[in-house]
Every structure is written in structure tokens, then in C-alpha cells.
Protein backbone atom coordinates (compact mmCIF):
# COMPACT_ATOMS: atom_id res chain seq x y z
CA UNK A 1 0.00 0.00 0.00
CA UNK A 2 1.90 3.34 -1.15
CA UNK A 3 1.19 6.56 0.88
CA UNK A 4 -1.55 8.62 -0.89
CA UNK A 5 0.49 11.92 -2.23
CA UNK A 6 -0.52 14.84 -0.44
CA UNK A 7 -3.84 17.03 -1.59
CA UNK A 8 -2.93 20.52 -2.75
CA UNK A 9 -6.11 22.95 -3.70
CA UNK A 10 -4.32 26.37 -3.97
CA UNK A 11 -3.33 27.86 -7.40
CA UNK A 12 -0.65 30.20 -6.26
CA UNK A 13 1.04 29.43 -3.03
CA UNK A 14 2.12 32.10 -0.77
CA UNK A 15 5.75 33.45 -0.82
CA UNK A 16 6.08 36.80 1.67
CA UNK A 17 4.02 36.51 5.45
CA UNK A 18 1.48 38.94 4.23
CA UNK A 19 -0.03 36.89 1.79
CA UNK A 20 0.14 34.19 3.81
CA UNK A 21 -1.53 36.14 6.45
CA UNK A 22 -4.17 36.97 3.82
CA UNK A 23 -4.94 33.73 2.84
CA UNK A 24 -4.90 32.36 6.85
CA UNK A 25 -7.89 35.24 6.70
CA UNK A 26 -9.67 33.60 3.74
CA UNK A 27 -9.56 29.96 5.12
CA UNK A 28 -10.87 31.61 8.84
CA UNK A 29 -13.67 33.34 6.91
CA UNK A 30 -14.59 29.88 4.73
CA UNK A 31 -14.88 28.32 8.36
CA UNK A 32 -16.89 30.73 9.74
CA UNK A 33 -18.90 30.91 6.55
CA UNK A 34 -19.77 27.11 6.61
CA UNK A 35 -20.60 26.82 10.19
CA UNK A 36 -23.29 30.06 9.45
CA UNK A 37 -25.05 29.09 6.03
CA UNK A 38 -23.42 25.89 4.97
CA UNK A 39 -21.82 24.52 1.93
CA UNK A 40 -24.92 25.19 -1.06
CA UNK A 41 -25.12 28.82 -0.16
CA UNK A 42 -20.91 29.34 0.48
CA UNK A 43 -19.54 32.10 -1.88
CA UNK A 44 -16.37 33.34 -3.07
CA UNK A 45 -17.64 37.25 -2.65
CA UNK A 46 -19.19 36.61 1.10
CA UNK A 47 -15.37 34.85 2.18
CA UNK A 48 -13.55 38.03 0.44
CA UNK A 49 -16.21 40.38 2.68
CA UNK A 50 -16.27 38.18 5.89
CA UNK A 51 -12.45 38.08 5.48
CA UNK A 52 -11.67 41.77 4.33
CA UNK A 53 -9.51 40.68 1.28
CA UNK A 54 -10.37 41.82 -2.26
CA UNK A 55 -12.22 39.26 -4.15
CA UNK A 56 -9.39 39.17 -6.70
CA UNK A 57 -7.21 38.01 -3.66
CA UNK A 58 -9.67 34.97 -3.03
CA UNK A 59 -9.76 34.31 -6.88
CA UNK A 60 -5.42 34.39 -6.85
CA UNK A 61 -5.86 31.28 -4.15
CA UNK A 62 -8.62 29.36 -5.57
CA UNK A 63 -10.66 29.02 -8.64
CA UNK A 64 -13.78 28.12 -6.87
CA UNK A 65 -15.63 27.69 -3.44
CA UNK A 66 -14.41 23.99 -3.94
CA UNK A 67 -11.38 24.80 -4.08
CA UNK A 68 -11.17 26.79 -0.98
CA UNK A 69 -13.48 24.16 0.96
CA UNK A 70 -10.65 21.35 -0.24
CA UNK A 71 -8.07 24.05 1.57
CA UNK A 72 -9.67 24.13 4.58
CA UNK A 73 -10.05 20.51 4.59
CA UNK A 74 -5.96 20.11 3.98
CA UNK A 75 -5.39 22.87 6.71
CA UNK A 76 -7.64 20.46 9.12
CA UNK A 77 -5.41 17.55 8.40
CA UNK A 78 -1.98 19.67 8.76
CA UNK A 79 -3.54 20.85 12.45
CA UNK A 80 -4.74 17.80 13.01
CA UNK A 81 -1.80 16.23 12.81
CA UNK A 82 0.55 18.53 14.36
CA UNK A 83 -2.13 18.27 17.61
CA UNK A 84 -1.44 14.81 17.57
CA UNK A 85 2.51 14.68 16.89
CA UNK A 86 2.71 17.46 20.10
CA UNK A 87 1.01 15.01 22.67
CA UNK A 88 2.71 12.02 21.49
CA UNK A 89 5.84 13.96 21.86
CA UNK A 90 4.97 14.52 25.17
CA UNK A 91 4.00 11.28 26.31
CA UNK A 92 7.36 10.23 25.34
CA UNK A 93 6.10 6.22 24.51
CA UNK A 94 4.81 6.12 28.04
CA UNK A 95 1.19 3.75 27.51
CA UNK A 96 2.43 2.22 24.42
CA UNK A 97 -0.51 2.10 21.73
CA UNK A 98 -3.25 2.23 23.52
CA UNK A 99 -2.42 5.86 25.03
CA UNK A 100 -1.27 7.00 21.62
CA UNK A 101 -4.86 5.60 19.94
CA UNK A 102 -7.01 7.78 22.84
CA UNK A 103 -4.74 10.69 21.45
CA UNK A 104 -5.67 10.11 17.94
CA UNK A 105 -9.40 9.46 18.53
CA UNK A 106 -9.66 12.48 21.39
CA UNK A 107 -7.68 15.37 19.05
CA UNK A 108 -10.17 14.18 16.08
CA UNK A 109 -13.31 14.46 18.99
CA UNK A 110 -12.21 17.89 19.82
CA UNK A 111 -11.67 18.85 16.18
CA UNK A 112 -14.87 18.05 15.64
CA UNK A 113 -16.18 19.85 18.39
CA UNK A 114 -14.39 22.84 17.83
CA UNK A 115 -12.82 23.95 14.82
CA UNK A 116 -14.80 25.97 12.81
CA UNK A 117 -16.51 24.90 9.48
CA UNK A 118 -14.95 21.09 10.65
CA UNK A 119 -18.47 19.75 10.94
CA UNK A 120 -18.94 19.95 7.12
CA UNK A 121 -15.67 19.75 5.56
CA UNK A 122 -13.62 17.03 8.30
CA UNK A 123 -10.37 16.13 6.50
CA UNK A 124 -12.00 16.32 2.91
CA UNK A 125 -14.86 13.30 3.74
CA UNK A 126 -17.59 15.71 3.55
CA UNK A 127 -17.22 17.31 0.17
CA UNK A 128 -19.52 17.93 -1.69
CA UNK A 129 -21.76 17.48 1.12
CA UNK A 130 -22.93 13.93 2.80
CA UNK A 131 -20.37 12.26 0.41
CA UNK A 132 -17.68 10.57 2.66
CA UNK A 133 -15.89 8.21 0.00
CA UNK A 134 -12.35 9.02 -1.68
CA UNK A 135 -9.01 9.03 0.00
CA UNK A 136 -8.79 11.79 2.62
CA UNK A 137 -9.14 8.67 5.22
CA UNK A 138 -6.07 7.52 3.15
CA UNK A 139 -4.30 10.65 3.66
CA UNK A 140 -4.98 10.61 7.34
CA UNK A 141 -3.98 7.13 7.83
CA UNK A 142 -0.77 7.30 6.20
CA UNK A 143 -0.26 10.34 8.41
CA UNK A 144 -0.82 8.71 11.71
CA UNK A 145 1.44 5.69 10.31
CA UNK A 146 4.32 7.64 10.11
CA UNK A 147 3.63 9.10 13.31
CA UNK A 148 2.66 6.20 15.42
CA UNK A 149 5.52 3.62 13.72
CA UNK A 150 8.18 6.34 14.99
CA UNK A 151 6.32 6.27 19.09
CA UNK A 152 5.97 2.57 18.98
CA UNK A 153 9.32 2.04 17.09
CA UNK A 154 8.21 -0.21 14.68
CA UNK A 155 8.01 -0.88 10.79
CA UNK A 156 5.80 1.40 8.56
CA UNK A 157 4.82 -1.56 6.60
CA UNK A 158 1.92 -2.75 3.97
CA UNK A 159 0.55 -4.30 7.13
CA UNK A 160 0.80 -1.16 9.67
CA UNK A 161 -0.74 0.68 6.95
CA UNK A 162 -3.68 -1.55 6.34
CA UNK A 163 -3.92 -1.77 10.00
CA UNK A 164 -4.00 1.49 10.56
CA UNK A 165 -6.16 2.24 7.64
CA UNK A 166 -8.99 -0.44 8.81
CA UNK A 167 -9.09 1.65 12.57
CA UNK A 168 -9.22 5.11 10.79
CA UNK A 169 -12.26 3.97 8.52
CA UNK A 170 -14.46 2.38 11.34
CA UNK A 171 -13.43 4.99 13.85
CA UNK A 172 -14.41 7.60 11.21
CA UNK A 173 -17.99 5.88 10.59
CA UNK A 174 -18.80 5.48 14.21
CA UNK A 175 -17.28 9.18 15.34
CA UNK A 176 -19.85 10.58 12.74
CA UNK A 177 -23.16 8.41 14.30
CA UNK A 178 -21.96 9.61 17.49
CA UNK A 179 -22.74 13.50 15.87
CA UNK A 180 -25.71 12.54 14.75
CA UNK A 181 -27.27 10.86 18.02
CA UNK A 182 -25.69 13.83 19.74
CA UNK A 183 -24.71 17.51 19.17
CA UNK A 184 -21.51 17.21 21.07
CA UNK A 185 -21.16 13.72 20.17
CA UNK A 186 -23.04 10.49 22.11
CA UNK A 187 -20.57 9.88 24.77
CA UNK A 188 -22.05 5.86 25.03
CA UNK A 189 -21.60 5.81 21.00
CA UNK A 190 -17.77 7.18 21.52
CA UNK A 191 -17.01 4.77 24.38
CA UNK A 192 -18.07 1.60 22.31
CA UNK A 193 -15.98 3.15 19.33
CA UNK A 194 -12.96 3.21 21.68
CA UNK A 195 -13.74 -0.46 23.31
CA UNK A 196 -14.24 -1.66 19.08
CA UNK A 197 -10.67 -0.18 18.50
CA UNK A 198 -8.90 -1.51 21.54
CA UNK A 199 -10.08 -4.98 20.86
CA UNK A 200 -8.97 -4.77 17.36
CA UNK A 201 -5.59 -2.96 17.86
CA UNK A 202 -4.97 -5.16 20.63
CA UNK A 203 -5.47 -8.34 18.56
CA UNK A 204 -3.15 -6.83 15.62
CA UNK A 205 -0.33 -4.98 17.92
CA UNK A 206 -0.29 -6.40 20.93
């Protein structure tokens, strides 16, 4: 299984900090944006207003609201993951994998509970809207490979990957039935979708 190369949405990346700070200001406003009147009615002209950029400045970043949505989606994953690699870091292999799966499965509950405009676009599952096939969970599993085969010192292998892959997909389906029992997330839903993971990571890795 090779790594899935990584998504880029943006036509022109930024080169000096104030269009980077510009286009930090776009994604912000696309968040916001989302959270407020959703996906359908998302457009370029209310992010360059809710952001106070030119529109032209949206339309040098990306050629559509798709574009910008797939952004936001990348910038989830690239937070996401740098969440993750900090506590890990931290925990310096103490708990082996079972501490370093509650970190991955709590950073992705808070996400979701937090991060603006998250709800609808995740890590790229959501777009367009209610369609959750493709390979952002591929992205996000090879990420969390690499991660996790450094803390437990092992091999990044076909069969890490696959393993890895297999927890990402299930915990991804049950994490989103938890959101729609509950509004913050069914806490009973979320427990039996850490007990399902243990009990298959432990059979694998253990």
C-alpha cells in the first residue's frame, strides 16, 4: 500500500508573510462561513467580505468555493496532525498504543467539536456534502502511520498501513453516528468506538 500523495487545492502558493496572512484570513472566513449558512449557499464574494480581502485576492488562491473548501479541509489535516505529533511527543512512549490511539481518537473528537466549518468539511470526507468516500481517510492514515511507527518504534509496513487504515475507517464511521445521536457527540456511542478499537488494535499490535 503506497502513501496517498498529499492534496494541494491552492493555485498560487504564498511566498512573503502577508499573503500568507491573507490567505490564513480567507480559510478563517470559509470556516466561519460554513458553520453560518453551509456549503450550497458558500460564496467566493461573502469569504472576500467576511475576510476583508479583495475578491481578486480569493480568486489568486482558488478558482472556486471547492477549491477553498478542499483548503480548509488540507489545513484540518496539517492541524490535526501537528495536535497529535505534540502530545505524542509529550507522552514520550509512556502507555504504548493504547495511550497513543485515545490521542488520535480524542484530538479528532475535539476537532470536531471545535474547529470551525470542521463539521462539514472534516479532512475532505464531507465534500460535496454527505459524500464521505475518496481518499482523505487515506491521507490521514498514512499520516498517523508515520507518526505512530516512529512512538511505537516499529516498521511502517503494507501491514501497519492496512492496520491502521482499517481503525481510521471504522473509527471515522462510528465518530460521525456519534454527531448525529448527539450535538456534542453520544458519549455511550464514543465509548463503544474506543472499546471496538482496543479490541482490534490489541489483537493486531499487541
Amino acid at each position: 500500500m503506497k502513501p496517498v500523495p498529499r492534496a494541494t487545492s491552492l493555485r498560487r502558493a504564498p511566498v512573503q508573510r502577508r499573503s500568507a496572512e491573507r490567505l490564513t484570513r480567507i480559510l478563517d472566513a470559509c470556516a466561519e462561513l460554513l458553520d453560518e449558512v453551509g456549503y450550497d449557499a458558500l460564496s467566493t464574494r461573502a469569504v472576500a467580505l467576511r475576510a476583508g480581502v479583495p475578491i481578486g485576492s480569493v480568486y489568486r488562491f482558488f478558482g472556486n468555493k471547492r477549491a477553498m473548501a478542499d483548503a480548509l479541509a488540507e489545513r484540518n489535516l496539517e492541524r490535526y496532525t501537528e495536535h497529535v505529533t505534540g502530545r505524542l511527543a509529550g507522552a514520550e512512549g509512556e502507555g504504548g498504543w493504547r495511550s497513543a490511539m485515545d490521542v488520535v481518537l480524542d484530538e479528532y473528537l475535539d476537532m470536531k467539536r471545535t474547529a470551525p466549518g470542521f463539521s462539514l468539511v472534516d479532512f475532505g470526507n464531507q465534500i460535496p456534502v454527505g459524500s464521505r468516500y475518496g481518499e482523505p481517510n487515506h491521507r490521514v492514515a498514512d499520516r498517523l502511520t508515520d507518526l505512530l511507527s516512529a512512538y511505537l518504534d516499529r516498521e511502517p509496513d503494507d501491514d501497519l498501513r492496512r492496520t491502521v487504515l482499517i481503525a481510521v475507517e471504522t473509527a471515522d464511521t462510528l465518530v460521525h453516528l456519534a454527531f448525529r445521536v448527539a450535538p456534542e457527540g453520544d458519549e455511550k456511542v464514543i465509548e463503544e468506538t474506543r472499546e471496538l478499537l482496543r479490541a482490534y488494535l490489541g489483537r493486531v499490535l499487541d
